[in-house]
N, C-alpha and C. Protein backbone atom coordinates (compact mmCIF):
# COMPACT_ATOMS: atom_id res chain seq x y z
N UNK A 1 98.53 94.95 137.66
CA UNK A 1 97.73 93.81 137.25
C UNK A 1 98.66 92.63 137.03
N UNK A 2 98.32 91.35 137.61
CA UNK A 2 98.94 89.92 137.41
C UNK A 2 99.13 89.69 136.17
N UNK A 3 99.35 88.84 135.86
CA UNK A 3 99.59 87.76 134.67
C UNK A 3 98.16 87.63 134.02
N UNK A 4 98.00 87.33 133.02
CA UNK A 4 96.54 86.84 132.75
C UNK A 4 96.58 85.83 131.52
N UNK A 5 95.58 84.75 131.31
CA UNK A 5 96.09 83.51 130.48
C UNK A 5 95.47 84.26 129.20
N UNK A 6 96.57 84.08 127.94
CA UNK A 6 96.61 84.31 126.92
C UNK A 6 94.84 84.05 126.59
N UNK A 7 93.92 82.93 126.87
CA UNK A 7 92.49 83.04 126.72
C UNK A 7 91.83 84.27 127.01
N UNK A 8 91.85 84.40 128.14
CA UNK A 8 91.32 85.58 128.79
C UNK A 8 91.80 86.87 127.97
N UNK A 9 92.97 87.36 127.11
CA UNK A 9 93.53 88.39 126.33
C UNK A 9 92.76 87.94 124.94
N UNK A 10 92.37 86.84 124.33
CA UNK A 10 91.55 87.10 123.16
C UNK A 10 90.22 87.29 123.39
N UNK A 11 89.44 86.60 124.58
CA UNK A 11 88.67 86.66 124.43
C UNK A 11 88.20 88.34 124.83
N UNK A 12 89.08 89.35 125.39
CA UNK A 12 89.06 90.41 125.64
C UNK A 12 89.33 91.19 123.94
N UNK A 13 89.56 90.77 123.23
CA UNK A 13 89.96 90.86 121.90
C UNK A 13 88.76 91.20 121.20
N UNK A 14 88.24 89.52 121.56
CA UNK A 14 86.94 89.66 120.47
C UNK A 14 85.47 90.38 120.73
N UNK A 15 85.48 91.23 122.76
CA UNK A 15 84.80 92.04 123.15
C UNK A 15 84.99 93.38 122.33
N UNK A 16 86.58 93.89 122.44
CA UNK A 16 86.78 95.04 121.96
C UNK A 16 86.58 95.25 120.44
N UNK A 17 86.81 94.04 119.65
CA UNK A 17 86.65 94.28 118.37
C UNK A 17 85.15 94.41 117.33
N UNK A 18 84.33 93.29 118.49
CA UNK A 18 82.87 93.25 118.29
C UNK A 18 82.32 94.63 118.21
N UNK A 19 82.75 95.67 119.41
CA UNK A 19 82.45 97.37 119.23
C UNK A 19 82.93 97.81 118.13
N UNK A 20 83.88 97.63 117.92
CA UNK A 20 85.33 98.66 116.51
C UNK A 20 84.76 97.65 115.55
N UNK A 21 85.19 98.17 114.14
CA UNK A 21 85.02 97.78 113.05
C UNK A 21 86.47 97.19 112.64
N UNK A 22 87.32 98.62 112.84
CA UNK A 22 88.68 98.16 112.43
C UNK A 22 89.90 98.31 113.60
N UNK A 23 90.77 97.82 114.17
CA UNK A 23 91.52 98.75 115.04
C UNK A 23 93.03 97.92 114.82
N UNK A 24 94.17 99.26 115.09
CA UNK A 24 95.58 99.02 115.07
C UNK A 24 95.79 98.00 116.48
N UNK A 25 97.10 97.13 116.36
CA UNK A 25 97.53 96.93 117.29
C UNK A 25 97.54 96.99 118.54
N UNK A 26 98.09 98.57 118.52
CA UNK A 26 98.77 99.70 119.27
C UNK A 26 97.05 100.00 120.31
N UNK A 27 96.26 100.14 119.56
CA UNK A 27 95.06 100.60 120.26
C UNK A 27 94.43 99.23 120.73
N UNK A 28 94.42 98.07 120.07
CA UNK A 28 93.89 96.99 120.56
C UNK A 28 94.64 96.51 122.52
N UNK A 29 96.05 96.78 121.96
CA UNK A 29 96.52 96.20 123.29
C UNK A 29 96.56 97.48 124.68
N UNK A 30 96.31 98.38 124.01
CA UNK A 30 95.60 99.66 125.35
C UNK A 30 94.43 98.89 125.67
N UNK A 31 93.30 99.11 124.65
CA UNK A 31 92.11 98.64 125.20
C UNK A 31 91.72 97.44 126.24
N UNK A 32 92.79 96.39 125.66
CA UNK A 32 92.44 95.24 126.57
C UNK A 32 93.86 95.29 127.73
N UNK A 33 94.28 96.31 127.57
CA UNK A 33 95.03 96.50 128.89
C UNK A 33 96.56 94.84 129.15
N UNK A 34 97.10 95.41 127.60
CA UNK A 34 97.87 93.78 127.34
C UNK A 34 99.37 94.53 126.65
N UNK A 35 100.17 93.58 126.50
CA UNK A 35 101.26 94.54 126.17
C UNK A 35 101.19 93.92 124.43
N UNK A 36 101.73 94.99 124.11
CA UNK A 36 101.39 94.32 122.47
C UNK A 36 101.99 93.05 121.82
N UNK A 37 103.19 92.67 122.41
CA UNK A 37 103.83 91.46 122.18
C UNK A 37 102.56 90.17 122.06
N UNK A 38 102.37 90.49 123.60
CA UNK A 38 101.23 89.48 123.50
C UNK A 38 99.62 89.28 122.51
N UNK A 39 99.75 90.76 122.37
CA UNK A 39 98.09 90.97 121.74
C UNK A 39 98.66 90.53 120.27
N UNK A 40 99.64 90.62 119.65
CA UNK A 40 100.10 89.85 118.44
C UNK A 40 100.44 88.56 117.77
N UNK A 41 100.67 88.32 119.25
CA UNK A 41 100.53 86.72 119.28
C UNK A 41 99.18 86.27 119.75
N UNK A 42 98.10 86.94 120.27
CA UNK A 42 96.80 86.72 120.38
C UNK A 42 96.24 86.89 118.71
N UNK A 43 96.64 87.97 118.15
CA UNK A 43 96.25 88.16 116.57
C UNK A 43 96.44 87.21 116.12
N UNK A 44 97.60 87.03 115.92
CA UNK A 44 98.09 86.13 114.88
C UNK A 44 97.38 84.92 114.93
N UNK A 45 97.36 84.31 116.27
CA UNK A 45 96.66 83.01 116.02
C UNK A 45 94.88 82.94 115.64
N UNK A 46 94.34 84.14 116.21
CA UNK A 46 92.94 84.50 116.03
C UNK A 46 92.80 84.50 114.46
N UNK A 47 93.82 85.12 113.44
CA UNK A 47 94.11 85.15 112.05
C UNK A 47 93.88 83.50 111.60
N UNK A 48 94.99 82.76 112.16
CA UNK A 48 95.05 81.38 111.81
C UNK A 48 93.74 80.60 112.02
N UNK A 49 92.96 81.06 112.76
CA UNK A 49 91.62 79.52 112.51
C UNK A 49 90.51 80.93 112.37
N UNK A 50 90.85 82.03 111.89
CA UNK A 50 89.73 82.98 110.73
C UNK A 50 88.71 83.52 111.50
N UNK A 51 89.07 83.81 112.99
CA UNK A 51 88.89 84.99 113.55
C UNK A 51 88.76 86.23 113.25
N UNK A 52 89.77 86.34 112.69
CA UNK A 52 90.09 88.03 112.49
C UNK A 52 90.54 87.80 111.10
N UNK A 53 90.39 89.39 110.42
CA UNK A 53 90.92 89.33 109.11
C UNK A 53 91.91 91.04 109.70
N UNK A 54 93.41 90.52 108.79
CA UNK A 54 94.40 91.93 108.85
C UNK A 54 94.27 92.29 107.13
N UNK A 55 94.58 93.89 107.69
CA UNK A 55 95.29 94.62 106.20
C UNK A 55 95.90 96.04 106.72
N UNK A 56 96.54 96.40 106.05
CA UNK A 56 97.93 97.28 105.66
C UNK A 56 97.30 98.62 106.09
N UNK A 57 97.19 99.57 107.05
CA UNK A 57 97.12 100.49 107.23
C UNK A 57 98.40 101.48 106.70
N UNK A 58 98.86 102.69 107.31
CA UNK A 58 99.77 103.82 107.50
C UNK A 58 101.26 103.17 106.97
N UNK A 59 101.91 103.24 106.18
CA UNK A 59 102.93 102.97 105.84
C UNK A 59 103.90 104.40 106.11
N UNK A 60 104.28 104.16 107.64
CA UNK A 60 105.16 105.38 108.19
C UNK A 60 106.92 104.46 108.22
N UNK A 61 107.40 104.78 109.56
CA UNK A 61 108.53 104.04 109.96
C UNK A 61 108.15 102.84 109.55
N UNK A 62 106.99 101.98 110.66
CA UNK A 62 106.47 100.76 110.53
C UNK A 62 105.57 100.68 110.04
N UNK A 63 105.39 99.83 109.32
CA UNK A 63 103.87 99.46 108.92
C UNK A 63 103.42 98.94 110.27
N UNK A 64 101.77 99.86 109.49
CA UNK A 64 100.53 99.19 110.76
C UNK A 64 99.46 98.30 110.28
N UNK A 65 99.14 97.21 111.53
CA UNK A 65 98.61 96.20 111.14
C UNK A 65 97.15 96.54 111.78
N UNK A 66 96.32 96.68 110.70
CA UNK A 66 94.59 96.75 111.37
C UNK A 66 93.95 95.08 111.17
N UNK A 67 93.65 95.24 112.29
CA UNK A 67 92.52 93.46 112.43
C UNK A 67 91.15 94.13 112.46
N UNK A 68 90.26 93.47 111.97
CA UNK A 68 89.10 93.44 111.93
C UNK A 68 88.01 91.82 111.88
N UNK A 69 87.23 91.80 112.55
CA UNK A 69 86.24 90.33 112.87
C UNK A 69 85.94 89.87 111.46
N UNK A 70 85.95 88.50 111.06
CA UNK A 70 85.33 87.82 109.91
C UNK A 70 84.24 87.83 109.95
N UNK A 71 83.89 87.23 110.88
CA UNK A 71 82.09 86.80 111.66
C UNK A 71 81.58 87.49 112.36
N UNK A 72 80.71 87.77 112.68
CA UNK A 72 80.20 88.19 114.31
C UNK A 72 79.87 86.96 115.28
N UNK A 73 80.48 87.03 115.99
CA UNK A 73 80.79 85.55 117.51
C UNK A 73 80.58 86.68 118.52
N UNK A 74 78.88 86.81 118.71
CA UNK A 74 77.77 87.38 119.22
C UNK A 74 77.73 86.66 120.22
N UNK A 75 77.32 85.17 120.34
CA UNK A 75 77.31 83.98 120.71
C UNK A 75 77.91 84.19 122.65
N UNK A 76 78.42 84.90 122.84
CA UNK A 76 79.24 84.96 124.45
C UNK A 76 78.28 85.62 125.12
């Protein structure tokens, strides 16, 4: 698979998350078929204008970061 514009990876975001309630990273960037670098920098900014809300899952090696939707943005 090509390149794909960082739009196209959230808005694949806010498909997969609209199903899930809560999901890791790790499973977000399988689902939308993205490498996680990017799906974190898709988070993060989705975080910043209150997209998504994170909290503290599994405290193993790394901590894991679960996102979950503020709103429902049904709307697409």
């Amino acid at each position: 698979m090509g390149r794909r514009n960082i739009l196209e990876v959230i808005e694949d975001i806010l498909k997969v998350l609209r199903k899930e309630k809560e999901m890791s990273v790790k499973r977000i960037s399988e689902e939308v078929e993205s490498q996680w670098e990017t799906t974190i920098k898709a988070l993060d900014f989705m975080k910043k204008i209150n997209l998504v809300k994170e909290r503290e899952g599994k405290k193993t090696n790394k901590r894991e970061r679960l996102f979950s939707l503020l709103k429902d943005f049904s709307r697409s």
